[in-house]
PDB file of N, CA and C in Angstrom:
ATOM      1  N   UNK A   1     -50.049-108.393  32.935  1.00  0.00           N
ATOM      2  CA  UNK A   1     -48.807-107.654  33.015  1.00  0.00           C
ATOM      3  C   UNK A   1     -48.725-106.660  31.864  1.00  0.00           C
ATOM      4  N   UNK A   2     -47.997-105.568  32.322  1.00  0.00           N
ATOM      5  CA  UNK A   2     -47.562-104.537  31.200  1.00  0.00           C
ATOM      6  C   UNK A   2     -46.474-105.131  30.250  1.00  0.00           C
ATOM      7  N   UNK A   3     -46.459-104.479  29.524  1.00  0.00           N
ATOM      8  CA  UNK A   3     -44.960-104.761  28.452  1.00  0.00           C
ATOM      9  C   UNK A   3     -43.714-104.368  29.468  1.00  0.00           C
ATOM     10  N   UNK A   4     -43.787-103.489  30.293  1.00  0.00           N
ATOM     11  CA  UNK A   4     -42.686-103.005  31.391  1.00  0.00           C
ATOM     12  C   UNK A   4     -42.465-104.263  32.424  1.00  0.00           C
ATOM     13  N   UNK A   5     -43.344-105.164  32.471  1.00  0.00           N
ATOM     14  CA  UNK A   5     -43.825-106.387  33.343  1.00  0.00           C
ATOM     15  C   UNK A   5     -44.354-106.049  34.817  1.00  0.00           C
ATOM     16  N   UNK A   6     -45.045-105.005  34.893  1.00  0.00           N
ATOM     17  CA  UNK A   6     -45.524-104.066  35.654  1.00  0.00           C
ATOM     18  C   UNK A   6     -46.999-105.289  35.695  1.00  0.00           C
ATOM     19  N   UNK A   7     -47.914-105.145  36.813  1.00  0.00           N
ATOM     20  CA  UNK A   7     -49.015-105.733  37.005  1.00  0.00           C
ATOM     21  C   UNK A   7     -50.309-104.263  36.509  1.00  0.00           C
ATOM     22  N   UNK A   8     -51.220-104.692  35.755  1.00  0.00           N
ATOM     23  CA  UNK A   8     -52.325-103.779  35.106  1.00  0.00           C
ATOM     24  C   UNK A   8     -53.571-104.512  35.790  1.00  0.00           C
ATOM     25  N   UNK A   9     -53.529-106.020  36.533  1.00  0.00           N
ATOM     26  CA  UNK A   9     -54.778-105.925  36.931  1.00  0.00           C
ATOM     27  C   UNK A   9     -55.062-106.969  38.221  1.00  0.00           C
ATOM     28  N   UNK A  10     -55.705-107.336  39.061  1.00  0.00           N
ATOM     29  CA  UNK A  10     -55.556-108.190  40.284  1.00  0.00           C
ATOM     30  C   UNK A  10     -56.975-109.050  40.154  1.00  0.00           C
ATOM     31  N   UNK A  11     -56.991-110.518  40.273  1.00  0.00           N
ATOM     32  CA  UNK A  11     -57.580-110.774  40.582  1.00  0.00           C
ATOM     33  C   UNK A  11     -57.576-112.670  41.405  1.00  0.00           C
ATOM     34  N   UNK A  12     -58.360-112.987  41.127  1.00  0.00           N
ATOM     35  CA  UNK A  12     -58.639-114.496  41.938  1.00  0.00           C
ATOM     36  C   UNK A  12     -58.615-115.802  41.071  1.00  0.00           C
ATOM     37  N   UNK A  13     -58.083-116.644  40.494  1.00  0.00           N
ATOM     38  CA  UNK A  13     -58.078-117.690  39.649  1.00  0.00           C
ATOM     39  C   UNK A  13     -58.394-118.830  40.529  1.00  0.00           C
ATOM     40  N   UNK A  14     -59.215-119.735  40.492  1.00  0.00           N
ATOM     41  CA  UNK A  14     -60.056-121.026  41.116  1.00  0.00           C
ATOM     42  C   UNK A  14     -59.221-121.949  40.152  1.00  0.00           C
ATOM     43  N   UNK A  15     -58.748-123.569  40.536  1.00  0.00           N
ATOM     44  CA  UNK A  15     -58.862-124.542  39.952  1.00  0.00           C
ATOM     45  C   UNK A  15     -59.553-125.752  40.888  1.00  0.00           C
ATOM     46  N   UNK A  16     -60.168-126.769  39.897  1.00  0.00           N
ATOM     47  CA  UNK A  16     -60.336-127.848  40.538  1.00  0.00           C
ATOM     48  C   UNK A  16     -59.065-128.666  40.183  1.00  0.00           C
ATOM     49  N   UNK A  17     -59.486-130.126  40.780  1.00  0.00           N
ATOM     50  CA  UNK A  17     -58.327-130.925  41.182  1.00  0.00           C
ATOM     51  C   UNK A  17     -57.601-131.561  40.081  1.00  0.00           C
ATOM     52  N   UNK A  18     -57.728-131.152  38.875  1.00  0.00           N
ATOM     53  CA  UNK A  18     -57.434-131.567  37.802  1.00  0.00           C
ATOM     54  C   UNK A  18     -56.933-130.637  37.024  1.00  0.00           C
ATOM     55  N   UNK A  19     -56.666-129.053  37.702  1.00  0.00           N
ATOM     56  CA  UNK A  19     -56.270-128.168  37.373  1.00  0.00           C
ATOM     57  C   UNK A  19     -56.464-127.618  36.235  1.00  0.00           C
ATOM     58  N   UNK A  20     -57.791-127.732  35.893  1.00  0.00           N
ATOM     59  CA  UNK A  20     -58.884-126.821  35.276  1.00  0.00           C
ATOM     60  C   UNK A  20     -59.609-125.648  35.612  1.00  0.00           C
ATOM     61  N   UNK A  21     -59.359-124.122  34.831  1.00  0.00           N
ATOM     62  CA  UNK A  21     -59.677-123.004  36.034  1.00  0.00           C
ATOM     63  C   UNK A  21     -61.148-122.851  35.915  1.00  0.00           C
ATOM     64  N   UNK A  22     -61.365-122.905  36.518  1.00  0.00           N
ATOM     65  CA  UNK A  22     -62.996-122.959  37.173  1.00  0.00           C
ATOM     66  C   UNK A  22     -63.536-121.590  36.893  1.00  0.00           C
ATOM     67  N   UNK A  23     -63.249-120.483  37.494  1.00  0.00           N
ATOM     68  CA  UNK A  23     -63.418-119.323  37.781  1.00  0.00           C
ATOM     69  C   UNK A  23     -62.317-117.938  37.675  1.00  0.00           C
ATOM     70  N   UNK A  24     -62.735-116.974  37.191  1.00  0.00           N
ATOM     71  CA  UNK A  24     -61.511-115.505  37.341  1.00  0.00           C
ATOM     72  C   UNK A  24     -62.114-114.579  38.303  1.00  0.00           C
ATOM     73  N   UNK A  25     -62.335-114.106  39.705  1.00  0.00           N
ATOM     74  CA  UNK A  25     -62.766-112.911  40.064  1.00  0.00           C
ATOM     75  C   UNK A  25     -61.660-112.037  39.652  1.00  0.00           C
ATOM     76  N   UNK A  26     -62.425-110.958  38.918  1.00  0.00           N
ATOM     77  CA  UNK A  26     -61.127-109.656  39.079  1.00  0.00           C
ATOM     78  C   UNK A  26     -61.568-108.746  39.950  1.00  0.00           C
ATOM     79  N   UNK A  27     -60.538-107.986  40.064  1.00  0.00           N
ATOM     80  CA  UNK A  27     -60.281-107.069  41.820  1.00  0.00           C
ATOM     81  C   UNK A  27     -60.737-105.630  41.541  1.00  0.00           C
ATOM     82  N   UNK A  28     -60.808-104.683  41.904  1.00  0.00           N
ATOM     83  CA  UNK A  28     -61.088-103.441  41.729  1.00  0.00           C
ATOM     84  C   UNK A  28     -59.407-102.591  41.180  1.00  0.00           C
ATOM     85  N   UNK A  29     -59.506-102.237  39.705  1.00  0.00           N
ATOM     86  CA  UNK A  29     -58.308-102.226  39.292  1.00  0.00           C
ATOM     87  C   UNK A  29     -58.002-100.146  40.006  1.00  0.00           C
ATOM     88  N   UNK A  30     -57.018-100.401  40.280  1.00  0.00           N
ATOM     89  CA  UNK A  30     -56.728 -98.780  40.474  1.00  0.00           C
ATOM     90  C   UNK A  30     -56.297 -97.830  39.480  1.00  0.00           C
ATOM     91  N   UNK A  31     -56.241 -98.436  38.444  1.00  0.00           N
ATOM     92  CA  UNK A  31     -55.967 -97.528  37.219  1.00  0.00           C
ATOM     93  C   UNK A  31     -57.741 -97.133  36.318  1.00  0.00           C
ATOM     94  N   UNK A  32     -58.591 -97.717  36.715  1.00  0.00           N
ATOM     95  CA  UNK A  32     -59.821 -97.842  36.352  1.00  0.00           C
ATOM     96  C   UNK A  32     -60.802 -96.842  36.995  1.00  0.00           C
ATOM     97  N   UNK A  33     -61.712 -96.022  36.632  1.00  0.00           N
ATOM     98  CA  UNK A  33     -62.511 -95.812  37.167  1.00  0.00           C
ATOM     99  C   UNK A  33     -63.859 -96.484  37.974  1.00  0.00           C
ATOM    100  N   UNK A  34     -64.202 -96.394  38.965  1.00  0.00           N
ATOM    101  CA  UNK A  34     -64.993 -97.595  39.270  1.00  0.00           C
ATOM    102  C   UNK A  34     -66.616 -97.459  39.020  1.00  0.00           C
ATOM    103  N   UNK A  35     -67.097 -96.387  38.140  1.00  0.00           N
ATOM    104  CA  UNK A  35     -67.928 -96.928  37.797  1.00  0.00           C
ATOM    105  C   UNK A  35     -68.554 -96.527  36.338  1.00  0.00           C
ATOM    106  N   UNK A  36     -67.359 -95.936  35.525  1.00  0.00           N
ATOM    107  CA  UNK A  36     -67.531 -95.989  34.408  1.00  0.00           C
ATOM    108  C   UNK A  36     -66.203 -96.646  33.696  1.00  0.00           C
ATOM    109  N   UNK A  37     -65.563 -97.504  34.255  1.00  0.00           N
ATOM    110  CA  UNK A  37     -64.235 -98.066  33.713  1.00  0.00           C
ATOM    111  C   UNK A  37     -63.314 -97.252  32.445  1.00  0.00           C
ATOM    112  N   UNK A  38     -63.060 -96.166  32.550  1.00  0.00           N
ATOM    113  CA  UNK A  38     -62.399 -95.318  31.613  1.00  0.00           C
ATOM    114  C   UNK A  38     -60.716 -95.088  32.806  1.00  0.00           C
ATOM    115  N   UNK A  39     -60.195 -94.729  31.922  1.00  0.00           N
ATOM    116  CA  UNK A  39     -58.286 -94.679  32.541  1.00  0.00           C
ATOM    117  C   UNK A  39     -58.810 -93.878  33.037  1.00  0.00           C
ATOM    118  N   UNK A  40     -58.088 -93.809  34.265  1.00  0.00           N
ATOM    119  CA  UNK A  40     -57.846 -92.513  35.337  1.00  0.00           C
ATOM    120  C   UNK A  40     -56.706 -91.806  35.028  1.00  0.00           C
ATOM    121  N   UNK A  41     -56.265 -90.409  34.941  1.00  0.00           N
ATOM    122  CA  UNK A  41     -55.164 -89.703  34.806  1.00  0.00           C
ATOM    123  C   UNK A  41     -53.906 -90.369  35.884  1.00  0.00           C
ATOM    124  N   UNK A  42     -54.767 -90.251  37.416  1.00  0.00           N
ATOM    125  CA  UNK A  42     -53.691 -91.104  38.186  1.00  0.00           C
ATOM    126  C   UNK A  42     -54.397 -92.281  38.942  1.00  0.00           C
ATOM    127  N   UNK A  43     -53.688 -93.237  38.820  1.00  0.00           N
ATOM    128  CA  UNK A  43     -53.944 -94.492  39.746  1.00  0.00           C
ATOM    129  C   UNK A  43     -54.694 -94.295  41.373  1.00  0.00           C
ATOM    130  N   UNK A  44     -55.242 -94.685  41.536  1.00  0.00           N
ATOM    131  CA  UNK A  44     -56.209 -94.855  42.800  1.00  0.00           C
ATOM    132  C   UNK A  44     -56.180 -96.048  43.471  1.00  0.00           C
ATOM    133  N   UNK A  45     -54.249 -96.079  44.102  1.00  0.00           N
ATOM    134  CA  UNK A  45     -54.222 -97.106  45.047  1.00  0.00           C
ATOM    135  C   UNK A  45     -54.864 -97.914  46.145  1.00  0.00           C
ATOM    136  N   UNK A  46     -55.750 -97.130  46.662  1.00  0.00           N
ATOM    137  CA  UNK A  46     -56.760 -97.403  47.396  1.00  0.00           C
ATOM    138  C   UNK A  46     -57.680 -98.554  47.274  1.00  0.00           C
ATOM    139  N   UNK A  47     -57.934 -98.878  45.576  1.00  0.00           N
ATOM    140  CA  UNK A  47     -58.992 -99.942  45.098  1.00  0.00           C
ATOM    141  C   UNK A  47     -57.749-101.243  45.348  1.00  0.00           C
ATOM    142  N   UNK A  48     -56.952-101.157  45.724  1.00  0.00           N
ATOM    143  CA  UNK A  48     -55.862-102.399  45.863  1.00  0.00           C
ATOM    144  C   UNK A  48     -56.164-102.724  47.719  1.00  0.00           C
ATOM    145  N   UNK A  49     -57.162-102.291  48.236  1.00  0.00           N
ATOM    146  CA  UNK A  49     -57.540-102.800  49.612  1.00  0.00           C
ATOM    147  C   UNK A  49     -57.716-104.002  49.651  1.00  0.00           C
ATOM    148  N   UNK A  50     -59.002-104.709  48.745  1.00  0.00           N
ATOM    149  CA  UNK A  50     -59.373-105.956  48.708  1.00  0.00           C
ATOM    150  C   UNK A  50     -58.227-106.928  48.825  1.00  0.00           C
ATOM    151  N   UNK A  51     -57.398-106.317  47.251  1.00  0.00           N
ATOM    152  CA  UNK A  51     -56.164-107.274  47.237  1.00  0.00           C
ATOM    153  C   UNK A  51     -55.209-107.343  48.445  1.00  0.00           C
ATOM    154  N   UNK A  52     -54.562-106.303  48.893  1.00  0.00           N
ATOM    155  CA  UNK A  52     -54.249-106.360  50.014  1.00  0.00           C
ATOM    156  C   UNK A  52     -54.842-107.287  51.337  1.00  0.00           C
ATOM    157  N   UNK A  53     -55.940-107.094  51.282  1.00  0.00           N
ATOM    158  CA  UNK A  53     -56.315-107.981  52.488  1.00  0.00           C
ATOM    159  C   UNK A  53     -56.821-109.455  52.080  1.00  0.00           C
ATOM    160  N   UNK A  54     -56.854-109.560  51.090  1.00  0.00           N
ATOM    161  CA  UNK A  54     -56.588-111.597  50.869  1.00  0.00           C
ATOM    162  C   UNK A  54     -55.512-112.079  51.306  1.00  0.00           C
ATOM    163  N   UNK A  55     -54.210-110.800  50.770  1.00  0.00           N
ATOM    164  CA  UNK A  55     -53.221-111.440  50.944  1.00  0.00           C
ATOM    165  C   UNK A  55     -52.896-111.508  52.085  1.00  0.00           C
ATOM    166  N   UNK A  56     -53.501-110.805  52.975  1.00  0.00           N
ATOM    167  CA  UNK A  56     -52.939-110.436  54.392  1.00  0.00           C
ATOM    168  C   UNK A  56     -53.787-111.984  54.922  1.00  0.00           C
ATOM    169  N   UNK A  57     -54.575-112.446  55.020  1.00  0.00           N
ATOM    170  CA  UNK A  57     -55.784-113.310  55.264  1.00  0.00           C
ATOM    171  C   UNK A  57     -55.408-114.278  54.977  1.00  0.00           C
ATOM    172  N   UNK A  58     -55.239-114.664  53.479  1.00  0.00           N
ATOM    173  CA  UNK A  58     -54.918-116.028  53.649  1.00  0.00           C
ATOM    174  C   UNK A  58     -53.578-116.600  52.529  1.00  0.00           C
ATOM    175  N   UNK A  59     -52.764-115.817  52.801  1.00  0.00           N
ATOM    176  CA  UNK A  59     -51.524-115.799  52.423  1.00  0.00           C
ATOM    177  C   UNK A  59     -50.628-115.596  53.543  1.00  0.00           C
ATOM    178  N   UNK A  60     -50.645-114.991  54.386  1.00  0.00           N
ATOM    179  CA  UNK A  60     -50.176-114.785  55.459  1.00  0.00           C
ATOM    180  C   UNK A  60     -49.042-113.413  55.301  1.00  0.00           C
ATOM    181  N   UNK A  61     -49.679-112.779  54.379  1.00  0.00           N
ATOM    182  CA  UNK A  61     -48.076-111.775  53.697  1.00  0.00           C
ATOM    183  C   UNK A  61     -48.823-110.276  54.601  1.00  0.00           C
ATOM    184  N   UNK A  62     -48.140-110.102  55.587  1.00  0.00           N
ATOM    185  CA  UNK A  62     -48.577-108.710  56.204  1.00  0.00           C
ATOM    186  C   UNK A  62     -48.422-107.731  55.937  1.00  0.00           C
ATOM    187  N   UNK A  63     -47.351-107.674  54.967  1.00  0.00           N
ATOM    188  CA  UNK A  63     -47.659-106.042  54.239  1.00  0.00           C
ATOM    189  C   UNK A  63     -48.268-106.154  53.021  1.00  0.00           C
ATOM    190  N   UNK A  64     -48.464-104.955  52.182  1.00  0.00           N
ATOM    191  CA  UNK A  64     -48.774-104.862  50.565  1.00  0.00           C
ATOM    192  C   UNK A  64     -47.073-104.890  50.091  1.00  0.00           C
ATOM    193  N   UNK A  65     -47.696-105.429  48.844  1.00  0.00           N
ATOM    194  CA  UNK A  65     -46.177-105.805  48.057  1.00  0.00           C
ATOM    195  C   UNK A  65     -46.397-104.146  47.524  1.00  0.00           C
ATOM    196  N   UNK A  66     -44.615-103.730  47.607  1.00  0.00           N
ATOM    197  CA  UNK A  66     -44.711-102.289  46.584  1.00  0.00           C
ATOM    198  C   UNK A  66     -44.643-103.223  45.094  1.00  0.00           C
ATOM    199  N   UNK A  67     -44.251-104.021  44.872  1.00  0.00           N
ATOM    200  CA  UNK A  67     -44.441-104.369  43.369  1.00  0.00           C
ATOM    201  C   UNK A  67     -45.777-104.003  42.514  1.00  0.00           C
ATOM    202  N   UNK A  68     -46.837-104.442  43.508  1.00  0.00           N
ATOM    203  CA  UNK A  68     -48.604-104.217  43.082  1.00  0.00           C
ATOM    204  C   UNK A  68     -48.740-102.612  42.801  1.00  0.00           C
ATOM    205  N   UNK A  69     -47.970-101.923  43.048  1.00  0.00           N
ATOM    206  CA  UNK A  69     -48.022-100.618  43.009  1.00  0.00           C
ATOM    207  C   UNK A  69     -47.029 -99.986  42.096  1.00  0.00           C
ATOM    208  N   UNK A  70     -46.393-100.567  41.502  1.00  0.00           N
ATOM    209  CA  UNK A  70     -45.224-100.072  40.216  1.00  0.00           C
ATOM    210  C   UNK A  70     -45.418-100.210  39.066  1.00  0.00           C
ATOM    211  N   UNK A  71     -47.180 -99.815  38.771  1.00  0.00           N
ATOM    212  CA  UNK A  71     -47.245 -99.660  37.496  1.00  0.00           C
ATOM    213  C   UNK A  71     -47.488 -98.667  36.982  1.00  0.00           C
ATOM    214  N   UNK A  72     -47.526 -97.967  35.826  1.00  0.00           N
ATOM    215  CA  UNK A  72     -47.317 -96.514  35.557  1.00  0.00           C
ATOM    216  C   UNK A  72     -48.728 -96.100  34.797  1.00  0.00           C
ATOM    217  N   UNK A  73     -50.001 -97.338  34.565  1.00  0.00           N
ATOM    218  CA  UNK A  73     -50.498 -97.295  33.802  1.00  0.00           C
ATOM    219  C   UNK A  73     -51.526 -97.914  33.012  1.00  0.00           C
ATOM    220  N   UNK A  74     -52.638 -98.336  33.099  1.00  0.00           N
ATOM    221  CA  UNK A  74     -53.491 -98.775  32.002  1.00  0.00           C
ATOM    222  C   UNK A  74     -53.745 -98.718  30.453  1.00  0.00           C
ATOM    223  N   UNK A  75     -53.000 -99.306  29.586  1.00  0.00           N
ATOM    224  CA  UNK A  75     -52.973 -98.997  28.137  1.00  0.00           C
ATOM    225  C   UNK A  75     -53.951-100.575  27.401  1.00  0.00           C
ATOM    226  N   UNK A  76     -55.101 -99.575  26.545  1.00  0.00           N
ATOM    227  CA  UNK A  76     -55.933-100.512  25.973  1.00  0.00           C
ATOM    228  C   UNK A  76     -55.398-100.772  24.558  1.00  0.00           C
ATOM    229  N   UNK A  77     -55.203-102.210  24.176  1.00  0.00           N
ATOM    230  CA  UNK A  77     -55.155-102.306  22.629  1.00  0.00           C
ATOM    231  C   UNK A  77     -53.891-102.464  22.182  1.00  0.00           C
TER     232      UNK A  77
END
């Protein structure tokens, strides 16, 4: 989360049954460039597909949340 409480990044958290996290996949961030990871001037909603369609899959949530999309920003540090 941002300091605004805005979301900066998406990804997948695993636990086993003892609720120990196993694993983090992270998602293709849209504030990121994708293949030199430097800020983008503007967000590139588009890399929020993946996320979108987990949730659609196995969440059962058929739209994209506009929340995932109300952030203004990537700030390092």
């Amino acid at each position: 989360m941002s300091r605004d409480g805005t979301p900066i990044s998406w990804g997948l958290r695993l636990f086993n049954g003892r609720g120990e996290q196993q694993i983090t996949v992270l998602l293709p961030n849209p504030f990121l460039h994708p293949e030199t990871d430097k800020v983008l001037k503007m967000p590139d909603w588009s890399r929020l597909a993946l996320w979108d369609e987990l949730r659609r899959t196995r969440l059962g949530l058929p739209q994209p949340d506009p929340f995932d999309r109300s952030g203004t920003g990537f700030r390092q540090g």
